[in-house]
C-alpha atoms as a PDB file:
ATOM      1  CA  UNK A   1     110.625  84.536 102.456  1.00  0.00           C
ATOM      2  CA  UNK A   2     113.027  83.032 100.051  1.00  0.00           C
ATOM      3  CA  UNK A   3     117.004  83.830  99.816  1.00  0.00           C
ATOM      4  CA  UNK A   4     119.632  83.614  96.968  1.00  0.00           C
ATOM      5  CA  UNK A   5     123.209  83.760  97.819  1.00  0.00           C
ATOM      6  CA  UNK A   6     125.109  83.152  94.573  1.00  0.00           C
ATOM      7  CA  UNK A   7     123.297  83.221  91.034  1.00  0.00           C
ATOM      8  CA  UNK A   8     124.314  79.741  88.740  1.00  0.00           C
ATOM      9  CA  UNK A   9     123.582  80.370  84.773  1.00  0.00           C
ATOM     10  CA  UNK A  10     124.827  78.746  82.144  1.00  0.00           C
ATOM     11  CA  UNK A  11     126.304  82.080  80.678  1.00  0.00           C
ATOM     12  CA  UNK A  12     129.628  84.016  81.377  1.00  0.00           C
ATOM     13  CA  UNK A  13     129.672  85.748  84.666  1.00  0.00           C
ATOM     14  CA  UNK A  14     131.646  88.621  83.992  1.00  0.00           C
ATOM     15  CA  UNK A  15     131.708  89.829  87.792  1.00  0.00           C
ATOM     16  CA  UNK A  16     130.456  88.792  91.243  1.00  0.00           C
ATOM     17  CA  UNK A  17     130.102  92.221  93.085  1.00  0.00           C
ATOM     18  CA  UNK A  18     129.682  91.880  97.028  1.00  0.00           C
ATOM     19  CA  UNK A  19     125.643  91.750  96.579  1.00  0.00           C
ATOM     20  CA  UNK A  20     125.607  91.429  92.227  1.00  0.00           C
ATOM     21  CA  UNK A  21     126.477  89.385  90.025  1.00  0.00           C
ATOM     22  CA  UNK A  22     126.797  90.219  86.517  1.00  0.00           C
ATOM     23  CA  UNK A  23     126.517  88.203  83.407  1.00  0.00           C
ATOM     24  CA  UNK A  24     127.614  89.088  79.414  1.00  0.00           C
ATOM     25  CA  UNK A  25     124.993  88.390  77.321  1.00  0.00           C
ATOM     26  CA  UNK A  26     126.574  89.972  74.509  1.00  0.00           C
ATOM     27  CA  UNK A  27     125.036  93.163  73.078  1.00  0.00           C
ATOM     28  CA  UNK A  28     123.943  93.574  76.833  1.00  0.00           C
ATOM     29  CA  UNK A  29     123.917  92.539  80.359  1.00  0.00           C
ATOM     30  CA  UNK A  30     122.139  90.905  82.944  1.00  0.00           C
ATOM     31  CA  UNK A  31     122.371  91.629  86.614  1.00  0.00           C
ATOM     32  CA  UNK A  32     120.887  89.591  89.485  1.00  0.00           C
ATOM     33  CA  UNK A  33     121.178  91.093  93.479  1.00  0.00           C
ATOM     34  CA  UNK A  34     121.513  88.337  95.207  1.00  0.00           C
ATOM     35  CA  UNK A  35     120.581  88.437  98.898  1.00  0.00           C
ATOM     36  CA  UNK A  36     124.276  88.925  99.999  1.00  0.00           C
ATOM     37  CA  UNK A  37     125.016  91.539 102.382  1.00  0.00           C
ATOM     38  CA  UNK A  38     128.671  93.138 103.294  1.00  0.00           C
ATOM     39  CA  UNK A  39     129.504  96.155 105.528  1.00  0.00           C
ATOM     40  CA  UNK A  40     133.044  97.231 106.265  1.00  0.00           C
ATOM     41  CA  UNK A  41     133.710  96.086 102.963  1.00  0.00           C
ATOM     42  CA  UNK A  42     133.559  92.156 103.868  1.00  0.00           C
ATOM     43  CA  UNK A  43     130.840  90.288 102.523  1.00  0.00           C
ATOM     44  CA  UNK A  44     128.732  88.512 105.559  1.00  0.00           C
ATOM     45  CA  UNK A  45     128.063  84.544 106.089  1.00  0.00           C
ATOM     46  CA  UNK A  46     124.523  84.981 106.073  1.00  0.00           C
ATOM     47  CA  UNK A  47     122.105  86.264 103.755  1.00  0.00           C
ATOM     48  CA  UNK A  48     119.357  88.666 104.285  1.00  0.00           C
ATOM     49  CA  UNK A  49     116.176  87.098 102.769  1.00  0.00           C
ATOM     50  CA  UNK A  50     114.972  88.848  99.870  1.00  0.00           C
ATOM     51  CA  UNK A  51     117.598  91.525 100.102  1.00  0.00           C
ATOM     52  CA  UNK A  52     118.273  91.381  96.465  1.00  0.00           C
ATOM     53  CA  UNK A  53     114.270  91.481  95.333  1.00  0.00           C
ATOM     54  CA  UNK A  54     113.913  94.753  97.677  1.00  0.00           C
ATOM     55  CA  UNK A  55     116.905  96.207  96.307  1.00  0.00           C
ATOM     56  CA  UNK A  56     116.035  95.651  92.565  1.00  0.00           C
ATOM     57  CA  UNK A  57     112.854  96.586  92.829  1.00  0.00           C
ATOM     58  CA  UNK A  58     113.618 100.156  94.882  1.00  0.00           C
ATOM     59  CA  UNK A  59     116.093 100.869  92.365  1.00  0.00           C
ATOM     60  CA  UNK A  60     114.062 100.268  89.707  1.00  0.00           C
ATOM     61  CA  UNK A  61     111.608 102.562  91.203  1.00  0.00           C
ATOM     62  CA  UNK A  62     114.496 105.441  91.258  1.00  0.00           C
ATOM     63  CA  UNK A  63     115.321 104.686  87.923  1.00  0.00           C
ATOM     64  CA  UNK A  64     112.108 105.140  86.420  1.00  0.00           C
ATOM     65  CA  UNK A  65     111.701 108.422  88.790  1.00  0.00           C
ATOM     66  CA  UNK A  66     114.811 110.070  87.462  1.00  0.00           C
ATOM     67  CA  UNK A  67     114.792 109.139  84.007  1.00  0.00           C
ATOM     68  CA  UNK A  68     113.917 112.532  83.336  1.00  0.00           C
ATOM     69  CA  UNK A  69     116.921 114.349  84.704  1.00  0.00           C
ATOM     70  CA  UNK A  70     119.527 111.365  82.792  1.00  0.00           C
ATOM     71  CA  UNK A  71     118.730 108.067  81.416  1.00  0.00           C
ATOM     72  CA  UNK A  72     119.864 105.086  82.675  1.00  0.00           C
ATOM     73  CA  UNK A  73     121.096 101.929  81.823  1.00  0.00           C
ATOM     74  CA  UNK A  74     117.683  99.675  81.697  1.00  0.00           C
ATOM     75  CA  UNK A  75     116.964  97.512  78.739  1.00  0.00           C
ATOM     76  CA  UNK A  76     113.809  95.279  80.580  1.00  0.00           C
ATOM     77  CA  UNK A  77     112.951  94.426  84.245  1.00  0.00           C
ATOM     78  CA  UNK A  78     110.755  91.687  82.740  1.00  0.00           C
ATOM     79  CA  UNK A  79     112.415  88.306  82.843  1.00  0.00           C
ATOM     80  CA  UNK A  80     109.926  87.405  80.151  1.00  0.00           C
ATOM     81  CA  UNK A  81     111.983  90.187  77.568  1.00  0.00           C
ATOM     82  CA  UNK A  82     114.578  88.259  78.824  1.00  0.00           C
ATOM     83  CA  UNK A  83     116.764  85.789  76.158  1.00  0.00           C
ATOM     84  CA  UNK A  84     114.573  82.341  76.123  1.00  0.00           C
ATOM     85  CA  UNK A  85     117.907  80.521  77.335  1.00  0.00           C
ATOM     86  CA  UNK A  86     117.126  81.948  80.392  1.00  0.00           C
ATOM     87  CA  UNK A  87     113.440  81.533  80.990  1.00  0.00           C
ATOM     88  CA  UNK A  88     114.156  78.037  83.033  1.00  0.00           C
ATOM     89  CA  UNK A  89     115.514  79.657  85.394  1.00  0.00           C
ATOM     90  CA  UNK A  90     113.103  81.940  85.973  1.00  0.00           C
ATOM     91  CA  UNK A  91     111.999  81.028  89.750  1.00  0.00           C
ATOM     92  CA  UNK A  92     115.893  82.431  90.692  1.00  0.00           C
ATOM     93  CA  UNK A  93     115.265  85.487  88.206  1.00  0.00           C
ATOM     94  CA  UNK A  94     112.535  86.804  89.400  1.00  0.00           C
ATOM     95  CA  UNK A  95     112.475  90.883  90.597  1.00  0.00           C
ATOM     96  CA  UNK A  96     116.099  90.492  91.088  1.00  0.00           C
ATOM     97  CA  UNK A  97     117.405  90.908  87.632  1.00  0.00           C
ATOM     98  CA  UNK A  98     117.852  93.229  85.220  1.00  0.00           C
ATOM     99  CA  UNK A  99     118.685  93.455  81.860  1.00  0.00           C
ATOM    100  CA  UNK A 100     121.034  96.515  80.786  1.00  0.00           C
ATOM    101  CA  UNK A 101     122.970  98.419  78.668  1.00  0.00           C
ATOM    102  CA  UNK A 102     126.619  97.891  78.518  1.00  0.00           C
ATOM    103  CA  UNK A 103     128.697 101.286  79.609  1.00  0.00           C
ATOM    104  CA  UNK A 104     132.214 102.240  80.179  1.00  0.00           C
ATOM    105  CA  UNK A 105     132.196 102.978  83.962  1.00  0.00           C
ATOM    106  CA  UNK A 106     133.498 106.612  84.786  1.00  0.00           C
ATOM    107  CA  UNK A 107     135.590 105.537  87.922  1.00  0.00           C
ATOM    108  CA  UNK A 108     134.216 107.768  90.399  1.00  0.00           C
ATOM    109  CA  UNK A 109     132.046 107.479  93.235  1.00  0.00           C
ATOM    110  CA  UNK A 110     129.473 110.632  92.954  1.00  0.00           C
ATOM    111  CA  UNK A 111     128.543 111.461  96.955  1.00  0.00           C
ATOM    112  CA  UNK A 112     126.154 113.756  97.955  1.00  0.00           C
ATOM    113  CA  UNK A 113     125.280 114.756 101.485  1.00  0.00           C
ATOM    114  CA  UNK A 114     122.625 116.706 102.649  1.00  0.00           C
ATOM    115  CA  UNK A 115     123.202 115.952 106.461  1.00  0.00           C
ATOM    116  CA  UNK A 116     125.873 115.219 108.764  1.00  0.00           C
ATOM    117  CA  UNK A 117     126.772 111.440 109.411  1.00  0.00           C
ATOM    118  CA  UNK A 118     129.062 108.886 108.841  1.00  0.00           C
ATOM    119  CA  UNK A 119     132.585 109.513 108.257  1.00  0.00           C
ATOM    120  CA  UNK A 120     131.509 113.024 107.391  1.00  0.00           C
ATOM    121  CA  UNK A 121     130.559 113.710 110.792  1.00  0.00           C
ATOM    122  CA  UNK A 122     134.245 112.557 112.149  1.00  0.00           C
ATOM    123  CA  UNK A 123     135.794 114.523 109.615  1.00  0.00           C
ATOM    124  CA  UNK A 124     133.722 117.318 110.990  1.00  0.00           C
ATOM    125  CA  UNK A 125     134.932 117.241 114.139  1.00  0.00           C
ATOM    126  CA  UNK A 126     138.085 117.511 114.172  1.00  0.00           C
ATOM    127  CA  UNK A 127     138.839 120.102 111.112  1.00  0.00           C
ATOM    128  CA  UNK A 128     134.874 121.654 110.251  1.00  0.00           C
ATOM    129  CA  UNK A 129     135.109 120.197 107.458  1.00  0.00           C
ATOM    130  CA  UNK A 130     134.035 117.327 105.192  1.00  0.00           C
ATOM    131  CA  UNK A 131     135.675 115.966 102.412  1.00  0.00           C
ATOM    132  CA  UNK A 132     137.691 119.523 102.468  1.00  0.00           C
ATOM    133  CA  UNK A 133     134.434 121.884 101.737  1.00  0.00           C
ATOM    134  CA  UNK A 134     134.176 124.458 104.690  1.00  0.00           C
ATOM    135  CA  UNK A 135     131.051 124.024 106.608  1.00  0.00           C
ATOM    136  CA  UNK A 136     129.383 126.295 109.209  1.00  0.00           C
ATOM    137  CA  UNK A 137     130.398 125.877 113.217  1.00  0.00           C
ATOM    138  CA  UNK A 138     127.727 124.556 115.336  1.00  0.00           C
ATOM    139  CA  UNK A 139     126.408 121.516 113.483  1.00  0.00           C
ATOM    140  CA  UNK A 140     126.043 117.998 115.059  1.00  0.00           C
ATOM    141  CA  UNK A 141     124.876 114.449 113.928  1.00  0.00           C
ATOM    142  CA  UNK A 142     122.028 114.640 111.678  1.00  0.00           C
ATOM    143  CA  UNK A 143     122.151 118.039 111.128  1.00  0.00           C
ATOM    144  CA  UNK A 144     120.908 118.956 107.500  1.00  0.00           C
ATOM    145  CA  UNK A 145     123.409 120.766 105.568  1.00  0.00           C
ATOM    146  CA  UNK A 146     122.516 124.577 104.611  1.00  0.00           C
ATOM    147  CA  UNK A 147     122.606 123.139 101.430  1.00  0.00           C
ATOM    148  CA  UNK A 148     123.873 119.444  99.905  1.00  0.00           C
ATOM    149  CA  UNK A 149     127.374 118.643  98.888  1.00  0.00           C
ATOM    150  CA  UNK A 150     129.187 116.641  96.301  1.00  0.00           C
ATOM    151  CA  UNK A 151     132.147 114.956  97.948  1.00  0.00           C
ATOM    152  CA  UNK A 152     133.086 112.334  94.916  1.00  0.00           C
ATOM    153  CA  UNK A 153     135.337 109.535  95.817  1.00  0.00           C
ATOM    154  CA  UNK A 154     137.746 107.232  93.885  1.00  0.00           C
ATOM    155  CA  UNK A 155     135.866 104.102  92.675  1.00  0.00           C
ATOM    156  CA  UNK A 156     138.072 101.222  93.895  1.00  0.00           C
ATOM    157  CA  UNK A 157     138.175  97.704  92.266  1.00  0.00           C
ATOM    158  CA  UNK A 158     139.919  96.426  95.627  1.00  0.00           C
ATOM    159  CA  UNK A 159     139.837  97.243  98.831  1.00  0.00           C
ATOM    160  CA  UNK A 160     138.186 101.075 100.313  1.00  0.00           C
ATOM    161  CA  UNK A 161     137.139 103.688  98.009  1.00  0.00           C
ATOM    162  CA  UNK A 162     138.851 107.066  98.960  1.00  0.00           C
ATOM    163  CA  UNK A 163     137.733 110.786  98.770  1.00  0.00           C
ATOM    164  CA  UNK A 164     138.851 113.269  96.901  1.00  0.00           C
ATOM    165  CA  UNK A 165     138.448 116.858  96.090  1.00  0.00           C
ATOM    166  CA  UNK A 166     136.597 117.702  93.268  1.00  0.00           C
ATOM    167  CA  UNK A 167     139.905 119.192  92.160  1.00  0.00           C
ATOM    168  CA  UNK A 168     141.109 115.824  92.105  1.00  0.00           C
ATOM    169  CA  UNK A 169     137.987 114.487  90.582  1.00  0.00           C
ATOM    170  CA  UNK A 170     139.004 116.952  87.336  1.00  0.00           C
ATOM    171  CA  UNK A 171     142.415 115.586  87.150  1.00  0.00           C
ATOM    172  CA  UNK A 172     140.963 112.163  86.860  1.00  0.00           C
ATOM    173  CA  UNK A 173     138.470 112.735  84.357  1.00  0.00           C
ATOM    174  CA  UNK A 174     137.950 116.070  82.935  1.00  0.00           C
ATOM    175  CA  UNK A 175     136.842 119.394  84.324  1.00  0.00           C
ATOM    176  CA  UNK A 176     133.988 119.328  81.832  1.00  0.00           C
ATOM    177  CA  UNK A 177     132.860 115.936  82.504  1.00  0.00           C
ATOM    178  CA  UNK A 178     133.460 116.382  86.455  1.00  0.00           C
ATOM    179  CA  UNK A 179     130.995 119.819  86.101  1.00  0.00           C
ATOM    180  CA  UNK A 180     128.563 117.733  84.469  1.00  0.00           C
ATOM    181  CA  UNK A 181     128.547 114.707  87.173  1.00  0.00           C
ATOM    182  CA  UNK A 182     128.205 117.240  89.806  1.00  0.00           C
ATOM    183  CA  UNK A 183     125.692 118.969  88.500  1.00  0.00           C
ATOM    184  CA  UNK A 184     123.775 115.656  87.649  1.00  0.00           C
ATOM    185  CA  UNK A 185     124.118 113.985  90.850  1.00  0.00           C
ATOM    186  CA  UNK A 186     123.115 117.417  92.392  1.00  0.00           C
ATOM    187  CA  UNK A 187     119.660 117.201  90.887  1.00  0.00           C
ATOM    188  CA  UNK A 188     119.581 113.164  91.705  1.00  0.00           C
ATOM    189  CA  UNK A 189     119.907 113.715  95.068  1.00  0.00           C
ATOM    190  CA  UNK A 190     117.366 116.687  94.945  1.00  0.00           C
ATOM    191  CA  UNK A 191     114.799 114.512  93.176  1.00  0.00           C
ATOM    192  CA  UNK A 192     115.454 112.403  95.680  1.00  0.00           C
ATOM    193  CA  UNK A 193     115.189 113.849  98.868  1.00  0.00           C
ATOM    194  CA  UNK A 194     111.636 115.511  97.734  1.00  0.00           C
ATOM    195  CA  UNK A 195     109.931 112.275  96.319  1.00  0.00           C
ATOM    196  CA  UNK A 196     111.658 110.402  99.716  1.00  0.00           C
ATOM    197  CA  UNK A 197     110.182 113.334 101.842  1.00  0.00           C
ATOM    198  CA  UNK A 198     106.771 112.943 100.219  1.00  0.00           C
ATOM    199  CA  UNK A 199     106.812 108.840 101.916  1.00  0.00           C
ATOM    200  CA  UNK A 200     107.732 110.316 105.122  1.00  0.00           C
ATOM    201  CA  UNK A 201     111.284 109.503 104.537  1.00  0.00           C
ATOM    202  CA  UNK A 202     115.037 111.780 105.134  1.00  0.00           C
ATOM    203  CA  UNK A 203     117.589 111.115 102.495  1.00  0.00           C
ATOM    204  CA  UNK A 204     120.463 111.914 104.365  1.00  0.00           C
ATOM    205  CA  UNK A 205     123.447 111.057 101.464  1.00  0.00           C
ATOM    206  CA  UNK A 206     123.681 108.531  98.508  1.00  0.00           C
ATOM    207  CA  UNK A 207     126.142 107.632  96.070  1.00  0.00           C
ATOM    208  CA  UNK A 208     125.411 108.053  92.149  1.00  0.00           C
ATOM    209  CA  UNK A 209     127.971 105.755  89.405  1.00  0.00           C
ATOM    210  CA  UNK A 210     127.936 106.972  85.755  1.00  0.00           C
ATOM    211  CA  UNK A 211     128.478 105.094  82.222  1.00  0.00           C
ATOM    212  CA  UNK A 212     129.053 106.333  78.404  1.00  0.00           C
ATOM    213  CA  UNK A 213     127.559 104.363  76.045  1.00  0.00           C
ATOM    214  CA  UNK A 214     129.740 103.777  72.581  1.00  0.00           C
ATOM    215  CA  UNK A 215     128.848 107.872  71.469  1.00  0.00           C
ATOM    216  CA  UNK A 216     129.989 109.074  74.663  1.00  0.00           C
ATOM    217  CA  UNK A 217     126.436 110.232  76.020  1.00  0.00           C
ATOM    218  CA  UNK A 218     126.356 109.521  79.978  1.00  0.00           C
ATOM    219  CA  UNK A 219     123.705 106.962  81.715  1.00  0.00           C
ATOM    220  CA  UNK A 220     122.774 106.116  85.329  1.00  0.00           C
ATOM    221  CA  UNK A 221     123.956 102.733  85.770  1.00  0.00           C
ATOM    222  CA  UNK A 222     124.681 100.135  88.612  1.00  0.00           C
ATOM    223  CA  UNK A 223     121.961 101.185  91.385  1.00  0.00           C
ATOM    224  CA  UNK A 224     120.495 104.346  92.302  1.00  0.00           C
ATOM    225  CA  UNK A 225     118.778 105.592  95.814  1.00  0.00           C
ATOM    226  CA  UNK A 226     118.741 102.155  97.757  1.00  0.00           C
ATOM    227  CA  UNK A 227     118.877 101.373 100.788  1.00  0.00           C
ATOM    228  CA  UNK A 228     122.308  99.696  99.944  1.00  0.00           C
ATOM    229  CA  UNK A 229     123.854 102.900  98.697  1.00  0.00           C
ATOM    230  CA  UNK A 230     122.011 105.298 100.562  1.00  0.00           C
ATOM    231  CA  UNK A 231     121.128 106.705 104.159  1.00  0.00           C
ATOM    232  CA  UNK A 232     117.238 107.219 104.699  1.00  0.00           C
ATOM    233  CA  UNK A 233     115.937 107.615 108.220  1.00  0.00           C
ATOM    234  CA  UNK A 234     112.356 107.852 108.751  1.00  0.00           C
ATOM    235  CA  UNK A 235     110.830 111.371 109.819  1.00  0.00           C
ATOM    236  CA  UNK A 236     108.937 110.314 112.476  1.00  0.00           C
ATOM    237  CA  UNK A 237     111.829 109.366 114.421  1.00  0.00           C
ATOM    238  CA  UNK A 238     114.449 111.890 113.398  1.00  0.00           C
ATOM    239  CA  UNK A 239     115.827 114.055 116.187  1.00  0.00           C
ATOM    240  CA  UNK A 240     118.816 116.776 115.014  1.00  0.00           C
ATOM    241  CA  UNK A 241     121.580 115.721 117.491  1.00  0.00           C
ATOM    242  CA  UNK A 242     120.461 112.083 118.115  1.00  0.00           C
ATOM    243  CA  UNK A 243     121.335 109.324 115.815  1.00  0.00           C
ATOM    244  CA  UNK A 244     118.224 108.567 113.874  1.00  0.00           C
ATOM    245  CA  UNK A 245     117.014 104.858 113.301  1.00  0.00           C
ATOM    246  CA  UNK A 246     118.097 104.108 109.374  1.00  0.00           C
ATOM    247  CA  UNK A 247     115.887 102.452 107.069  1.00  0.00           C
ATOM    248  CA  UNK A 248     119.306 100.621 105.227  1.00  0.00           C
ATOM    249  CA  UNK A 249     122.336  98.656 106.852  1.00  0.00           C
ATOM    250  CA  UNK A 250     123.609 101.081 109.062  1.00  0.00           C
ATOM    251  CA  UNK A 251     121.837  99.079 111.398  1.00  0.00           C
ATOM    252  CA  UNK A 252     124.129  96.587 110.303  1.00  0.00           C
ATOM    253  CA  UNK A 253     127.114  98.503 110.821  1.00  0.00           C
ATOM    254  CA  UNK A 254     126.220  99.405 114.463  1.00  0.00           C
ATOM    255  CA  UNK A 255     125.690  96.468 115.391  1.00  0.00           C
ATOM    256  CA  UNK A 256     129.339  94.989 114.237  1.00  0.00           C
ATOM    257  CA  UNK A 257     131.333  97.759 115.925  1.00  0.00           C
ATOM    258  CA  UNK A 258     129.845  96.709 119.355  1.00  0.00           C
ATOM    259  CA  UNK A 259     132.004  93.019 118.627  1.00  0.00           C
ATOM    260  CA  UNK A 260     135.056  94.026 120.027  1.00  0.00           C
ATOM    261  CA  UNK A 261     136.620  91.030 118.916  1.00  0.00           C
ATOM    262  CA  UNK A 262     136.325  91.555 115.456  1.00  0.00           C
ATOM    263  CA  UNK A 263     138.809  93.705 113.521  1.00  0.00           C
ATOM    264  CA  UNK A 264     136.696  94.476 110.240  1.00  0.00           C
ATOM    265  CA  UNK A 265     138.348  91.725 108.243  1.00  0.00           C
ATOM    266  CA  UNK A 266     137.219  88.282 106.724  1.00  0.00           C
ATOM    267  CA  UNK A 267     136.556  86.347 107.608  1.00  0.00           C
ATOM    268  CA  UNK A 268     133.178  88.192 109.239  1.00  0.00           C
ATOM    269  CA  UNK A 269     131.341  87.430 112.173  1.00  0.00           C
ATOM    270  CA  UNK A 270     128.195  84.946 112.292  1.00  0.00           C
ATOM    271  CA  UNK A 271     124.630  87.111 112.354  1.00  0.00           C
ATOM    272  CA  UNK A 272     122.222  86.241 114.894  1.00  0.00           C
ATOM    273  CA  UNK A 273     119.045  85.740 113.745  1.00  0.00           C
ATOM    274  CA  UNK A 274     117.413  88.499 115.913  1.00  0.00           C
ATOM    275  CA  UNK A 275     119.830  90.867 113.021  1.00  0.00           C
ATOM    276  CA  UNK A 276     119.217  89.258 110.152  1.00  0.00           C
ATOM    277  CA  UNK A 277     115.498  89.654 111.161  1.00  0.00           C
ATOM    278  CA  UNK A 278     115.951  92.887 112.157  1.00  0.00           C
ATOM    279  CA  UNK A 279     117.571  94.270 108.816  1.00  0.00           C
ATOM    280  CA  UNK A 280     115.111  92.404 106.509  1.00  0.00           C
ATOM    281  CA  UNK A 281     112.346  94.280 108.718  1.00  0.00           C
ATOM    282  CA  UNK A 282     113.997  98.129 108.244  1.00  0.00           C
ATOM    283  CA  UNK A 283     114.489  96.825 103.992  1.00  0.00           C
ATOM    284  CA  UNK A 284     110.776  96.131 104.106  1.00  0.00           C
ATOM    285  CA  UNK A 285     109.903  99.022 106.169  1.00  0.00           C
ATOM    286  CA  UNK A 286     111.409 100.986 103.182  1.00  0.00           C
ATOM    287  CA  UNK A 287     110.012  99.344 100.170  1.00  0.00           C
ATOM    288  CA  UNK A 288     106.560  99.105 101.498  1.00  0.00           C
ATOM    289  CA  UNK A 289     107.009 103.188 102.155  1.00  0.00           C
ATOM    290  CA  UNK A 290     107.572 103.502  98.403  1.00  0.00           C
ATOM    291  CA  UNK A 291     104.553 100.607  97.927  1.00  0.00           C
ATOM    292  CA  UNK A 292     106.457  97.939  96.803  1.00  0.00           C
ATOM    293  CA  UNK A 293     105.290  94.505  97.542  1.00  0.00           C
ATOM    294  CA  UNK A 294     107.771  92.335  99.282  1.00  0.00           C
END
């Protein structure tokens, strides 16, 4: 096993995300997923040992899987493509970085949900609704949807993202532009969910982020179907009305709201090893479905 916390290149960073941090090489970027891990927005002490790798490499996977339906923003996942100012450091490169094109961000979180969990599931609940779109009486947690939903959400630079309708969404950037990201993460999520069902897998929601290059032409960018920005639960364990196991960092999540003493604020709690262990295990678990080698 082998951990990163904070990349150090002799380059300008341009942005240290909560798990990525991004460099400007340029005519391009570079981004390297450290092993960092945050939930509740607050970025945790402790690492989760090759977090970043899994991550990088499972998106990478998606990427190449949905090319098809919109390209994305993927110069080279070879460090050897890479500029040779950078081949020293190599050892901390390696299947965590990639290089990529540069895109103006559309600021909007694109949601889809094809079953009912989360904040969804609260929302639910109390109005039978989620994210404002009218669902059918009856459902419970994990229910699948009678079919998926695109609940988009603003794209915060600080502090929580918030949803909005897709009225709202139109307002922000377009009604032609909002058709098209709706339509686009539609068929993401669809790709998804079948190539995820074929590995034994549920995708139960993800999140999609857009770019336009220079000629205004859309691209996938950021990450795309990981276990960072996604729910998967494995099949064999999935019960409608019980909370499945998750093969991401919900596992994370439910373990924090049993600390009663914590208020979701930094600074964050210390992870017990038996956690940290514990979430590494459920990232392997899902990279080794998709037969990628940890």
């Amino acid at each position: 096993m082998s951990f990163l916390i904070t990349s150090s290149l002799p380059i300008e960073s341009v942005r240290r995300g909560k798990v990525r941090d991004v460099y400007d090489l340029g005519s391009s970027l570079l981004i390297v997923a450290t092993d960092r891990v945050s939930a509740f927005d607050v970025v945790m002490t402790e690492p989760i040992p090759d977090k970043g790798r899994i991550l990088t490499q499972v998106a990478n996977f998606w990427f190449r899987a949905t090319s098809d339906i919109l390209p994305n923003h993927l110069i080279s996942t070879d460090i050897y493509n890479f500029p040779p100012e950078l081949q020293k450091y190599a050892n901390q490169l390696e299947g965590r970085s990639v290089l990529v094109k540069k895109a103006k961000v559309v600021p909007i979180e694109c949601i889809v949900r094809g079953y009912l969990a989360g904040s969804g599931l609260k929302e639910y609940k109390q109005s039978g609704t989620v994210c404002g779109i009218q669902l059918p009486s009856g459902l419970g947690l994990a229910h699948k949807l009678p079919e998926p939903i695109f609940t988009p959400s603003t794209k915060a630079t600080e502090g929580h993202d918030e949803n909005i309708s897709f009225e709202q969404m139109k307002e922000i950037i377009g009604s032609d532009m909002a058709e098209q990201l709706k339509t686009l993460s539609l068929a993401l999520y669809q790709r998804g969910s079948q190539l995820a069902a074929e590995r034994k897998i549920i995708l139960a929601d993800t999140k999609f982020e857009f770019g336009q290059l220079d000629d205004g032409s859309l691209i996938l960018i950021d990450e795309v179907l990981t276990p960072d920005s996604s729910r998967y639960w494995p099949f064999e364990q999935y019960v409608p009305g019980n909370n499945p196991p998750s093969l991401d960092k919900q596992y994370l999540r439910d373990y924090l709201e049993t600390l009663k003493d914590w208020n979701k604020q930094a600074p964050p709690p210390a992870l017990p090893i038996e956690v940290i262990d514990k979430i590494r295990s459920l990232y392997v678990d899902l990279a080794t479905r998709f037969g990628i080698q940890v």
